[in-house]
Protein backbone atom coordinates (compact mmCIF):
# COMPACT_ATOMS: atom_id res chain seq x y z
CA UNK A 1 84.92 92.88 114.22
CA UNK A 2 88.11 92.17 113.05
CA UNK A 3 89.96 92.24 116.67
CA UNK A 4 87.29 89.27 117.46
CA UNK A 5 87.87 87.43 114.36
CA UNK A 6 91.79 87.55 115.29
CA UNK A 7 91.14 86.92 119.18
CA UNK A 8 88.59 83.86 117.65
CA UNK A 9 91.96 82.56 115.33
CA UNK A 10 93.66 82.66 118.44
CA UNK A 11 92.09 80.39 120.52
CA UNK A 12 91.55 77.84 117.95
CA UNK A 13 95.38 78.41 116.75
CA UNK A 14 96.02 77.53 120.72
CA UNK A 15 93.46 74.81 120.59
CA UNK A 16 95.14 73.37 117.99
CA UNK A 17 98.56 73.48 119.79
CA UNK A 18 97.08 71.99 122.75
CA UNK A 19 95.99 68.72 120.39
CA UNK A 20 99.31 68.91 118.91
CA UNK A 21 101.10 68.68 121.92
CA UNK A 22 98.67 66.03 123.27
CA UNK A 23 99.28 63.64 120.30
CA UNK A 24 103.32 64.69 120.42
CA UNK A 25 103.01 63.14 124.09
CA UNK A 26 101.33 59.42 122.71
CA UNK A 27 103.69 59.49 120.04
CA UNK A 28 106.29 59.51 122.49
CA UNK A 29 104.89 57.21 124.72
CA UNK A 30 104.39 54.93 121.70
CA UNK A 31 108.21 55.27 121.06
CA UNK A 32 109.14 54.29 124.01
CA UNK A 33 106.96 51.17 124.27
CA UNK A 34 108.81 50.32 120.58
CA UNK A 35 111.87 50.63 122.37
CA UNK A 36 110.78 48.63 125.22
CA UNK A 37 109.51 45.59 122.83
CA UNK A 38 113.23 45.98 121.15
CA UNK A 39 114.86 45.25 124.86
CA UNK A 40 112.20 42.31 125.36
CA UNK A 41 112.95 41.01 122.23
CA UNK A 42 116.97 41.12 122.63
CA UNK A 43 116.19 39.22 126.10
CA UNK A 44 113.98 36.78 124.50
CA UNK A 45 116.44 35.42 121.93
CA UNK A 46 119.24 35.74 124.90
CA UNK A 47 116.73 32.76 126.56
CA UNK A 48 116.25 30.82 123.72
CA UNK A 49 119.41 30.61 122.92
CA UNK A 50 121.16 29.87 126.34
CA UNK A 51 120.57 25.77 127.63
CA UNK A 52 118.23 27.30 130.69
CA UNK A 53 115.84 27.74 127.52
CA UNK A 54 115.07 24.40 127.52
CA UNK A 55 112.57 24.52 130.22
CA UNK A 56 111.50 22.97 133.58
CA UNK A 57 111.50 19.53 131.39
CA UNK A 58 115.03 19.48 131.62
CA UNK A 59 114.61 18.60 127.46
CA UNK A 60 116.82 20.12 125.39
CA UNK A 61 115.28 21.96 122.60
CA UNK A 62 115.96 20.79 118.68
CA UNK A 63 118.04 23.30 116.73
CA UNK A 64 114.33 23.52 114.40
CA UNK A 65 112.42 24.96 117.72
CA UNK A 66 115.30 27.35 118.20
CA UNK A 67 115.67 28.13 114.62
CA UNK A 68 111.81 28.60 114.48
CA UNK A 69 111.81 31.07 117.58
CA UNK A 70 114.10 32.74 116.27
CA UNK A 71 112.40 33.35 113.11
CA UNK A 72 108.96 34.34 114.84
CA UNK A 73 110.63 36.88 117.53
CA UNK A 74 112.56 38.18 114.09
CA UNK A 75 109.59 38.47 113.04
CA UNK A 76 108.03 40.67 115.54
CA UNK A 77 110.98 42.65 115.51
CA UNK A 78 110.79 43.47 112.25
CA UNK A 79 107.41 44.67 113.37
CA UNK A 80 108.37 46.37 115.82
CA UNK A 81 111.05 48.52 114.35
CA UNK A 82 108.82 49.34 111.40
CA UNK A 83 105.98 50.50 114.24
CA UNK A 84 108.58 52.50 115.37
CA UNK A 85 109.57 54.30 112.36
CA UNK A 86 105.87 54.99 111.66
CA UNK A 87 105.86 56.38 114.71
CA UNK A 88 108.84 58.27 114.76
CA UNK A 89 107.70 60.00 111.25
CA UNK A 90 104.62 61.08 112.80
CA UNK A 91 106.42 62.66 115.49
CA UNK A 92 108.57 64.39 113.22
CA UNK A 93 105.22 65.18 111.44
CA UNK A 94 103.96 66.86 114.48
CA UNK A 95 106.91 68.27 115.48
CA UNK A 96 106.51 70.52 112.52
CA UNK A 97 103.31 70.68 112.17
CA UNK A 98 103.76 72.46 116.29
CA UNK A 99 106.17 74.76 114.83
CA UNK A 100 103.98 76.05 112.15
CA UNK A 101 101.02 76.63 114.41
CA UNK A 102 103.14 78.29 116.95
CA UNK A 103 104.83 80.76 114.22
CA UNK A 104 101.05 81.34 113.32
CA UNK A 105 99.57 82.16 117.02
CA UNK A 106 102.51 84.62 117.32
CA UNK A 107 101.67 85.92 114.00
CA UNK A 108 98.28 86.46 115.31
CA UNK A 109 99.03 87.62 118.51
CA UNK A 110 101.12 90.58 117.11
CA UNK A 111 98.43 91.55 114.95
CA UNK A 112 96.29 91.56 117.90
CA UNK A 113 98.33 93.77 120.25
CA UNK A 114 98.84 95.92 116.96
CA UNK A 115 94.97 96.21 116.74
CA UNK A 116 94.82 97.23 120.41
């Protein structure tokens, strides 16, 4: 009875990992989708700030539309980079939180092969 208990902590120990690693792999893709806003955002202020920003109206724009731009892609920036830390905290979260559960399947698995 008590090998199957262990053998049962095992496979949800490894389920768990599984998840953890699943989630690790979002939060990275989430990172990296931060990162990609951060470029888009460093080209969009390059655009509004250089005189092809003015548009296919040939108008130039007033220093308040390029001021207030500015201030709404700073904005989203902000956003962005406090997404990002969210997200990099969870990662570090999980990071651990994989590091624990693998400690604890090979825990586990030596008191299995000890039971054997």
């Amino acid at each position: 009875q008590a090998e199957e208990q262990l053998k049962a902590a095992w496979w949800q120990q490894a389920g768990q990992l599984r998840e953890v690693g699943r989630r690790e792999r979002l939060l990275r893709s989430d990172v990296q989708r931060a990162g990609e806003q951060l470029e888009s955002f460093k080209t969009r202020v390059m655009q509004v700030c250089s005189p092809s920003a003015a548009g296919s109206t040939g108008k130039s724009l007033t220093e308040q539309q390029v001021i207030e731009k500015v201030r709404q892609i700073s904005d989203e920036n902000q956003q962005s980079h406090e997404r990002e830390k969210s997200l990099q905290k969870e990662l570090s979260s999980r990071l651990a939180k994989e590091k624990e559960v693998s400690a604890n399947m090979e825990v586990f698995k030596n008191s299995l092969q000890k039971l054997q």
